[in-house]
C-alpha atoms as a PDB file:
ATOM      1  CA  UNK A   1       5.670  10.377 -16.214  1.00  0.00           C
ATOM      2  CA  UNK A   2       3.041   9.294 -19.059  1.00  0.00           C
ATOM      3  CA  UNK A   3       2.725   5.788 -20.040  1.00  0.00           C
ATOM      4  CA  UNK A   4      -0.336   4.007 -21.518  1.00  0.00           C
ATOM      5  CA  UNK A   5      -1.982   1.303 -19.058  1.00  0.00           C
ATOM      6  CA  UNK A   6      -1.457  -0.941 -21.907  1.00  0.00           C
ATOM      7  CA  UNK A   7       2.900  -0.194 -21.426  1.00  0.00           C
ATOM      8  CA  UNK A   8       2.398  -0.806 -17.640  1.00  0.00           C
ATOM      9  CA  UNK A   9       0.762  -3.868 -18.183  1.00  0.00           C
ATOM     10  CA  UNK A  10       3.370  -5.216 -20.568  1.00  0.00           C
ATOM     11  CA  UNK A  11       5.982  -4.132 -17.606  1.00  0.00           C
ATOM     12  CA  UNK A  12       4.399  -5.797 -15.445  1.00  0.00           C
ATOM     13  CA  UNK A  13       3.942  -8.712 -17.463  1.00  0.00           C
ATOM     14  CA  UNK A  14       7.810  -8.254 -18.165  1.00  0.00           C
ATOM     15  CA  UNK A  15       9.035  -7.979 -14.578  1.00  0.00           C
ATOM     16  CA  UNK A  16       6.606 -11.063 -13.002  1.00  0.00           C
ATOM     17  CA  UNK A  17       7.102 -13.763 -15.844  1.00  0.00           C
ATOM     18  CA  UNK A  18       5.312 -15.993 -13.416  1.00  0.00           C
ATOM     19  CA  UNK A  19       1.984 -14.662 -14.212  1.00  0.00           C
ATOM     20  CA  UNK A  20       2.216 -15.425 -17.760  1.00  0.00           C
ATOM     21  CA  UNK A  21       3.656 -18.841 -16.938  1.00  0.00           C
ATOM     22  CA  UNK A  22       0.750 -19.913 -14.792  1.00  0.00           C
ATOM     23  CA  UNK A  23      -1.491 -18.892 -17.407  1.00  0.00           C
ATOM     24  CA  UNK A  24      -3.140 -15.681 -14.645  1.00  0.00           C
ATOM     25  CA  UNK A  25      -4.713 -13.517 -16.968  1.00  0.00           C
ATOM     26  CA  UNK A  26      -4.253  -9.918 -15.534  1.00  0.00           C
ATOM     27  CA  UNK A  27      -6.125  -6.462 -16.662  1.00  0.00           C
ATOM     28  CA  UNK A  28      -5.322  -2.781 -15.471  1.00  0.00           C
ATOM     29  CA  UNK A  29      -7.805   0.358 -15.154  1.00  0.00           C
ATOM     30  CA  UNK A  30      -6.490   3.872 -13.569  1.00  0.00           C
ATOM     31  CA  UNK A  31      -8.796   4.932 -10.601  1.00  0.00           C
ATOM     32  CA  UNK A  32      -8.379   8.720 -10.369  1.00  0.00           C
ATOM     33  CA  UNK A  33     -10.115   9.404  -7.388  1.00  0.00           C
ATOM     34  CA  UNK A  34      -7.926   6.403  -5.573  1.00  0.00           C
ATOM     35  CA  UNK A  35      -4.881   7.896  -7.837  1.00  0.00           C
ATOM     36  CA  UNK A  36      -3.864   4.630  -8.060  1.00  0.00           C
ATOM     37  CA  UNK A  37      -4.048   1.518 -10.687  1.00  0.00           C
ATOM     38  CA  UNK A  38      -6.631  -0.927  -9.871  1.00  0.00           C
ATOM     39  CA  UNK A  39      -5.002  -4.452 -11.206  1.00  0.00           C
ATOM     40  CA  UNK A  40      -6.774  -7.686 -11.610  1.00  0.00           C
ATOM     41  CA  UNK A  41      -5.502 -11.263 -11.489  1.00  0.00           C
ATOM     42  CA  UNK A  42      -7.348 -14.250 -12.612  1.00  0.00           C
ATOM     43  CA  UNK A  43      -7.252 -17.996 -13.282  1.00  0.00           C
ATOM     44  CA  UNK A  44     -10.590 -20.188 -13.828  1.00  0.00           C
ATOM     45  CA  UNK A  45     -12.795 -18.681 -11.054  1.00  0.00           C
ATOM     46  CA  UNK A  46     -10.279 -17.494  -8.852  1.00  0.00           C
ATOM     47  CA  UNK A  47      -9.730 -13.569  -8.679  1.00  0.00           C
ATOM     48  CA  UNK A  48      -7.485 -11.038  -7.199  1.00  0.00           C
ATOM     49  CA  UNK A  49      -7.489  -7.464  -7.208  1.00  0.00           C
ATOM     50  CA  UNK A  50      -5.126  -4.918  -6.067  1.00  0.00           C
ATOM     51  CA  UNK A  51      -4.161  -1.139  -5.993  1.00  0.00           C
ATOM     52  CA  UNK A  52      -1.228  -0.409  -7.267  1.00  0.00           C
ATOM     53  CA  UNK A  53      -0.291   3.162  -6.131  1.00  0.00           C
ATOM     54  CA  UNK A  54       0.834   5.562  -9.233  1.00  0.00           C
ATOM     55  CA  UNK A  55       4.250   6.273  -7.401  1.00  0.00           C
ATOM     56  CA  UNK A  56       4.927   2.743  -7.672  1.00  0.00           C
ATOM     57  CA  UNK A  57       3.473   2.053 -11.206  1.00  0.00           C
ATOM     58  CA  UNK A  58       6.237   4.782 -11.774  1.00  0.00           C
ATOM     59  CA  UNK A  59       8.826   2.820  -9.952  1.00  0.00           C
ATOM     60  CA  UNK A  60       7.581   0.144 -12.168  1.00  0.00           C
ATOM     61  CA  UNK A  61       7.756   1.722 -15.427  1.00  0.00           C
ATOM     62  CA  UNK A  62      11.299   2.697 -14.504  1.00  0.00           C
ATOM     63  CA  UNK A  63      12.223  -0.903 -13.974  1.00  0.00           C
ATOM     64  CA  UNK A  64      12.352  -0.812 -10.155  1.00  0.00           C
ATOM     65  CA  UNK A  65      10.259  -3.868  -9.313  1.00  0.00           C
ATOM     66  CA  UNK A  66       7.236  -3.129  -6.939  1.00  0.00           C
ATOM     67  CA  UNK A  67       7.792  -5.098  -4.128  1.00  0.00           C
ATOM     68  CA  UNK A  68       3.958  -4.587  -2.867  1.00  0.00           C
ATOM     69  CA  UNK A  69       2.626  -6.147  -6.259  1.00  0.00           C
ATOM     70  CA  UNK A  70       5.360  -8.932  -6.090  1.00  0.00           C
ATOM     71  CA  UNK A  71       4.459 -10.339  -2.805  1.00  0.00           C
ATOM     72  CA  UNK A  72       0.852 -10.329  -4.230  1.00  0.00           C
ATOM     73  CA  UNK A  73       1.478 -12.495  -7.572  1.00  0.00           C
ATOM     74  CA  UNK A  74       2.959 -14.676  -5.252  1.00  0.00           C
ATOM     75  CA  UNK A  75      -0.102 -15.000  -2.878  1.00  0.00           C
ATOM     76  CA  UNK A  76      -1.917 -15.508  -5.403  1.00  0.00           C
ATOM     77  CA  UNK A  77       0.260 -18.213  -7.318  1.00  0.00           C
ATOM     78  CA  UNK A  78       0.689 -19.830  -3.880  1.00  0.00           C
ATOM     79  CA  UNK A  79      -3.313 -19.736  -2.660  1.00  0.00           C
ATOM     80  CA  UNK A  80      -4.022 -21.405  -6.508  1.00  0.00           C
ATOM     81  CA  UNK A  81      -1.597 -24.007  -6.432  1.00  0.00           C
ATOM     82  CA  UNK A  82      -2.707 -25.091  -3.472  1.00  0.00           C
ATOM     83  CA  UNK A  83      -6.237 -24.860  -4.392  1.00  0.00           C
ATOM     84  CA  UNK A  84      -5.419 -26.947  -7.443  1.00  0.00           C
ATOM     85  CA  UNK A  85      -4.096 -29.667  -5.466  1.00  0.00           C
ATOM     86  CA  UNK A  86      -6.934 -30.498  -3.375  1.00  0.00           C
END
């Protein structure tokens, strides 16, 4: 399947409104050797990076949410909040 990382981004963006609603900037970058998509999350100073396995991104693409990267933007989300309220 052949997709730009800019169209997975924009699913992913699509399929986890909560990172656009809590203002997470995120970036994508395809690591061959890995054969998997290196995504970034950040807010301020915080940052959090995970692999998101091609199969998946595939998944994704076909509008099959990745549970793996869902639990993460979640973490994430979670671990700021509570940052932010300290």
């Amino acid at each position: 399947m052949g997709y730009t990382n800019v169209a997975l981004k924009d699913k992913i963006m699509e399929m986890y409104p909560e990172i656009e609603k809590h203002s997470i900037s995120a970036s994508l970058d395809f690591d061959a050797q890995k054969n998997a998509y290196v995504v970034k999350f950040k807010k301020g100073s915080h940052e959090l990076t995970t692999h998101l396995e091609k199969k998946d991104a595939d998944e994704c693409m076909n509008g099959i949410k990745c549970v793996y990267l869902g639990v993460q933007v979640a973490q994430f989300i979670k671990n700021f909040e509570i940052i932010e309220k300290e």
